[in-house]
N, C-alpha and C. Protein backbone atom coordinates (compact mmCIF):
# COMPACT_ATOMS: atom_id res chain seq x y z
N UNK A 1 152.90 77.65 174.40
CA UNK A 1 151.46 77.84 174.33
C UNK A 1 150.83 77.19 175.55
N UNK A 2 150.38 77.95 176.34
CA UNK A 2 149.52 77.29 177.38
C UNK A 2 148.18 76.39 176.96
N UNK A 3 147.79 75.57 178.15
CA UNK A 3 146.95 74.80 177.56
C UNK A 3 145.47 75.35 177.26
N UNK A 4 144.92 76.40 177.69
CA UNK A 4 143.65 77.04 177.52
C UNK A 4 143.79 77.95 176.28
N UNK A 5 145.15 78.09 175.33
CA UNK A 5 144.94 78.51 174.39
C UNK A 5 144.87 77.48 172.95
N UNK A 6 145.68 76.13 173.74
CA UNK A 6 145.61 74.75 172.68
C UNK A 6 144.04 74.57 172.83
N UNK A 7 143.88 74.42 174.00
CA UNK A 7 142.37 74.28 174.15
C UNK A 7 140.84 74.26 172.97
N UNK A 8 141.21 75.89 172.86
CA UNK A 8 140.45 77.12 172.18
C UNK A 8 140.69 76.63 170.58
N UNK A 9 141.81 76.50 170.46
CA UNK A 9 142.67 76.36 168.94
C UNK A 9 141.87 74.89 168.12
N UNK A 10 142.21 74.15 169.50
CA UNK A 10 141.53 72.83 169.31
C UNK A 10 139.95 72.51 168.47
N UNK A 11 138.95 73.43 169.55
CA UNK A 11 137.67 73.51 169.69
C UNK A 11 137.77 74.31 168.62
N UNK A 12 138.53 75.22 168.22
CA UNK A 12 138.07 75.85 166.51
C UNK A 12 138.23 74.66 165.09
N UNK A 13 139.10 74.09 165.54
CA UNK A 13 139.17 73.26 164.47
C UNK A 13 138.29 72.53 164.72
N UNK A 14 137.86 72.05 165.29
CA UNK A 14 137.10 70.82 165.71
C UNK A 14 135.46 71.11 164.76
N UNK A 15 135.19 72.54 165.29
CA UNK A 15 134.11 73.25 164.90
C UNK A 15 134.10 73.61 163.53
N UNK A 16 135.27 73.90 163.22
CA UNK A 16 135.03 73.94 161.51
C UNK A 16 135.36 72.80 160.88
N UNK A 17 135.37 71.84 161.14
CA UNK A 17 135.56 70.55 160.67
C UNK A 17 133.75 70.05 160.64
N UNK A 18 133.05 69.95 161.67
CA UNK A 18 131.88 70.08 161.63
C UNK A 18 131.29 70.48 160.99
N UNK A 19 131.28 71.93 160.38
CA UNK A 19 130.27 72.78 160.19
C UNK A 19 131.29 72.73 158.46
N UNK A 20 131.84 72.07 158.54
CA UNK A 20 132.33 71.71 156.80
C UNK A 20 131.64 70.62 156.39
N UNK A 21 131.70 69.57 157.26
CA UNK A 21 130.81 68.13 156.58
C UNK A 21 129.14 68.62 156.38
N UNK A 22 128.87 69.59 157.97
CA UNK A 22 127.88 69.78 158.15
C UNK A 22 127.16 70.30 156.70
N UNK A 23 127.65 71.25 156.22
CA UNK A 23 127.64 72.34 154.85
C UNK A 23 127.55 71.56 153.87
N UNK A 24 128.12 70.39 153.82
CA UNK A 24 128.28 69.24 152.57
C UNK A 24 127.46 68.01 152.29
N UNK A 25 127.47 67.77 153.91
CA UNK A 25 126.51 65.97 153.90
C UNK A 25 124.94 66.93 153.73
N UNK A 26 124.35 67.49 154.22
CA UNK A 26 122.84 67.90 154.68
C UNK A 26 122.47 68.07 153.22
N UNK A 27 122.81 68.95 152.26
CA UNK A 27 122.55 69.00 151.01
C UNK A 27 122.48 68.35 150.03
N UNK A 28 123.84 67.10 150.34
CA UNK A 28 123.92 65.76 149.51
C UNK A 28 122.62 64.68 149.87
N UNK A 29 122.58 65.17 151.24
CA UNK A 29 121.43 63.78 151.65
C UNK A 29 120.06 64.04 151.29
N UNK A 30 119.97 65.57 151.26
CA UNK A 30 118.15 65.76 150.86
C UNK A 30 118.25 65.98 149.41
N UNK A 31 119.30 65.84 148.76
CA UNK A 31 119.40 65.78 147.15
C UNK A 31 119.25 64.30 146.85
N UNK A 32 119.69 63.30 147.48
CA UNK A 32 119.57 61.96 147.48
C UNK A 32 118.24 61.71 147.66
N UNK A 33 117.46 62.06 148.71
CA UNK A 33 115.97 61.58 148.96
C UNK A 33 115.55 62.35 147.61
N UNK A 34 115.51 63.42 147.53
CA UNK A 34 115.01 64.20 146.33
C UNK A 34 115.03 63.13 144.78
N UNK A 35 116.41 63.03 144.61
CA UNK A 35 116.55 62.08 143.96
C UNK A 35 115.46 61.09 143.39
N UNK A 36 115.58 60.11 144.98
CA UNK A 36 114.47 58.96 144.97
C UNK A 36 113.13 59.27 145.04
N UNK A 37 112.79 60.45 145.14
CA UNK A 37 111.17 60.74 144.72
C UNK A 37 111.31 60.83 143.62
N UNK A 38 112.39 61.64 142.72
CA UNK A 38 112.12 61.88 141.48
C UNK A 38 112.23 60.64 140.97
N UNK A 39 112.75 59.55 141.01
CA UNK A 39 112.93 58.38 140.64
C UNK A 39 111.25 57.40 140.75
N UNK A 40 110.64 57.41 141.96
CA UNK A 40 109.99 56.60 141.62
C UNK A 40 108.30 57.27 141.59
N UNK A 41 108.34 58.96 141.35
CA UNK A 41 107.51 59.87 141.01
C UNK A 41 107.37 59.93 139.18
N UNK A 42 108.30 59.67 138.64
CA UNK A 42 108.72 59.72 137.21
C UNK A 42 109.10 61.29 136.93
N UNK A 43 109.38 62.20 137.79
CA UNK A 43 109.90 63.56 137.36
C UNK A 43 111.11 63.48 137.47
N UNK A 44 111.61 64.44 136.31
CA UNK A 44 112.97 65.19 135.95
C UNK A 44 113.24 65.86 137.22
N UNK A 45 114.46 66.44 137.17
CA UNK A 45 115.37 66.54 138.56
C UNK A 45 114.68 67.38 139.74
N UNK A 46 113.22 67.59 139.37
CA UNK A 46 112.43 68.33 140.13
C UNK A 46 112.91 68.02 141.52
N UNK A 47 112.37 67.02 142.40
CA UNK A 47 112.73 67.30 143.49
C UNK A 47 113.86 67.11 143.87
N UNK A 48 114.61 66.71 143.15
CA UNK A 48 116.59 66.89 143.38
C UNK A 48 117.06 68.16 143.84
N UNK A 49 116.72 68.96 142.96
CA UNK A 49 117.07 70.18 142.72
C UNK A 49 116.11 71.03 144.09
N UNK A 50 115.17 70.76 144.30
CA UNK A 50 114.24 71.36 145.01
C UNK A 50 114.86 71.23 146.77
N UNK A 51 114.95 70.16 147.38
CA UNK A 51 115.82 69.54 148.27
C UNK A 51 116.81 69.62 148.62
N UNK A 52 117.22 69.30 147.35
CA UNK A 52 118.76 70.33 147.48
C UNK A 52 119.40 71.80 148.13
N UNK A 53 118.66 72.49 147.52
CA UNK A 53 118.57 73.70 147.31
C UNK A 53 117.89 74.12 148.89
N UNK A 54 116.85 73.57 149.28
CA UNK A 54 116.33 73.64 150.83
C UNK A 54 117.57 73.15 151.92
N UNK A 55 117.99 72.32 151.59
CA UNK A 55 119.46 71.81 152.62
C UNK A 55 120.37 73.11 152.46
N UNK A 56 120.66 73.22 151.34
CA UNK A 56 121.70 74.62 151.68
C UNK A 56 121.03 75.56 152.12
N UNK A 57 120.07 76.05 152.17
CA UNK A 57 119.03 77.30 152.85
C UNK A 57 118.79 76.73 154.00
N UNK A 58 119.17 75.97 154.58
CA UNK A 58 118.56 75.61 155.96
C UNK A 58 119.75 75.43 156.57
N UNK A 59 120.81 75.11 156.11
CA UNK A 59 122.08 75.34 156.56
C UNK A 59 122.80 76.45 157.19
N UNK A 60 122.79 77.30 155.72
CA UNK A 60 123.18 78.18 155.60
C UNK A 60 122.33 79.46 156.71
N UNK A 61 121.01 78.92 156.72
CA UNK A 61 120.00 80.01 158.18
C UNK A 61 120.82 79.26 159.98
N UNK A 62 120.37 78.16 159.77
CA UNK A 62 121.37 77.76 160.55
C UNK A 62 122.86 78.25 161.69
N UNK A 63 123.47 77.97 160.72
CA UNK A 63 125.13 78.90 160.65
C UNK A 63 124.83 80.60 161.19
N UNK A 64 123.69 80.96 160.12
CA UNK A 64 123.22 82.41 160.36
C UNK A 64 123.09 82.27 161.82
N UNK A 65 121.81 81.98 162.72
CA UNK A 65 121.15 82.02 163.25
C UNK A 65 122.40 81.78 164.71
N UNK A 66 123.40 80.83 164.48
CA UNK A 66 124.15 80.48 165.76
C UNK A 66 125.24 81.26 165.64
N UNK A 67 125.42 81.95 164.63
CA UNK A 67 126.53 82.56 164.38
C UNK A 67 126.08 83.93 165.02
N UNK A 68 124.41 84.79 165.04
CA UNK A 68 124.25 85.51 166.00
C UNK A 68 123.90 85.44 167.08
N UNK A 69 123.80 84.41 167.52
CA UNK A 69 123.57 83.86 169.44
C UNK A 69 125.21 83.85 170.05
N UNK A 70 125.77 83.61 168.72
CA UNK A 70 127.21 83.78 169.69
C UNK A 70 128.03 84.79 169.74
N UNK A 71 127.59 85.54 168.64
CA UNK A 71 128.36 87.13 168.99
C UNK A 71 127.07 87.79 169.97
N UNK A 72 126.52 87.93 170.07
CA UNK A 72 125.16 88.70 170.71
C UNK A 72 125.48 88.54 172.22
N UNK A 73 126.34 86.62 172.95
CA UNK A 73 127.03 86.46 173.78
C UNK A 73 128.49 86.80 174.15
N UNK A 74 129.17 86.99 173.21
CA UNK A 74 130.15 87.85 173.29
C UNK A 74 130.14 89.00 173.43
N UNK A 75 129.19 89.75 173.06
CA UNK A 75 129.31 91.18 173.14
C UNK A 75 128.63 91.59 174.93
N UNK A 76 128.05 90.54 175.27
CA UNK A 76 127.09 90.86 176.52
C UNK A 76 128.43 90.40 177.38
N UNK A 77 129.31 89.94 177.22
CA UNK A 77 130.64 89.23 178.15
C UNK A 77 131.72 90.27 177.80
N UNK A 78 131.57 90.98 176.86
CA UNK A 78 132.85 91.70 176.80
C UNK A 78 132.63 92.83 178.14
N UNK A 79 134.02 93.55 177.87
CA UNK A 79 134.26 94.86 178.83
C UNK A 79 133.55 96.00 178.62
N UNK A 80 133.39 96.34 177.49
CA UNK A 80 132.76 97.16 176.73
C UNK A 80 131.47 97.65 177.47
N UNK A 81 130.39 96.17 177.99
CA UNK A 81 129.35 95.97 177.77
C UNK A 81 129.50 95.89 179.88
N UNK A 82 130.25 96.45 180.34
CA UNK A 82 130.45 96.17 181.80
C UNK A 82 130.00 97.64 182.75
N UNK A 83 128.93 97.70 183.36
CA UNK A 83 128.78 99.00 184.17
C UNK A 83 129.62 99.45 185.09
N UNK A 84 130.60 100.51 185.10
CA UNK A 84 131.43 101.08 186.13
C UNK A 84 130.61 101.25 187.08
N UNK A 85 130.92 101.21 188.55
CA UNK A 85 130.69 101.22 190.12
C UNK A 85 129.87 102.45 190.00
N UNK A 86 131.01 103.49 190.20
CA UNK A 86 130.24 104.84 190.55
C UNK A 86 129.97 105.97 189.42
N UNK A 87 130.26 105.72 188.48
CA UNK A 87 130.00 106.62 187.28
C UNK A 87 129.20 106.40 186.94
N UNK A 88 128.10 105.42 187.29
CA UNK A 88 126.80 104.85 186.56
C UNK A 88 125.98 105.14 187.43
N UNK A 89 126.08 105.82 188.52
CA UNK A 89 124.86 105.82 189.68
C UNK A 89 124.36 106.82 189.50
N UNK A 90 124.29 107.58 188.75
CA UNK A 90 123.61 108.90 188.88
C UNK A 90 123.58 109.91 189.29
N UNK A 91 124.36 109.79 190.48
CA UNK A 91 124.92 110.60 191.81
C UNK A 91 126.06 112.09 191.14
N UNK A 92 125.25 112.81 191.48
CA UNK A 92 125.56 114.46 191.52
C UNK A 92 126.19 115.06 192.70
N UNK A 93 127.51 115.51 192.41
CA UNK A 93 128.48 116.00 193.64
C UNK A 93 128.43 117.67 193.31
């Protein structure tokens, strides 16, 4: 395995290791503040649940949102997406 493919392999794990805590801590932590309003608000799991529920939706848009900036960049880098020299000029023989 060459090293620009350990590289790549690397940076994927790396990235879903991230975007796993990422997915896990953000929801736990605004369920925690949530928590402590409901705690010293005197309401039932109101804003637990409320907070909560906003961390995974903000996550989850998140993920959305970078997940299409980076295919949208892939597709503008692929071959696919590359103008041939002279077949694109317009030019009538």
């Amino acid at each position: 395995m060459d090293l620009r493919a350990r590289q790549q392999t690397n940076r994927g794990y790396d990235d879903a290791m991230s975007r796993s805590f990422e997915l896990a801590l953000t929801p736990a932590v605004f369920g925690v503040i949530g928590w402590l309003i409901d705690r010293s608000a005197g309401t039932s799991p109101t804003f637990t649940i409320m907070l909560a529920v906003f961390g995974v939706v903000g996550t989850v848009a998140k993920f959305w949102l970078d997940y299409d900036r980076q295919m949208k960049r892939h597709e503008a880098e692929g071959i696919w997406s590359r103008k041939s020299g002279a077949s694109n000029t317009g030019e009538q023989q």
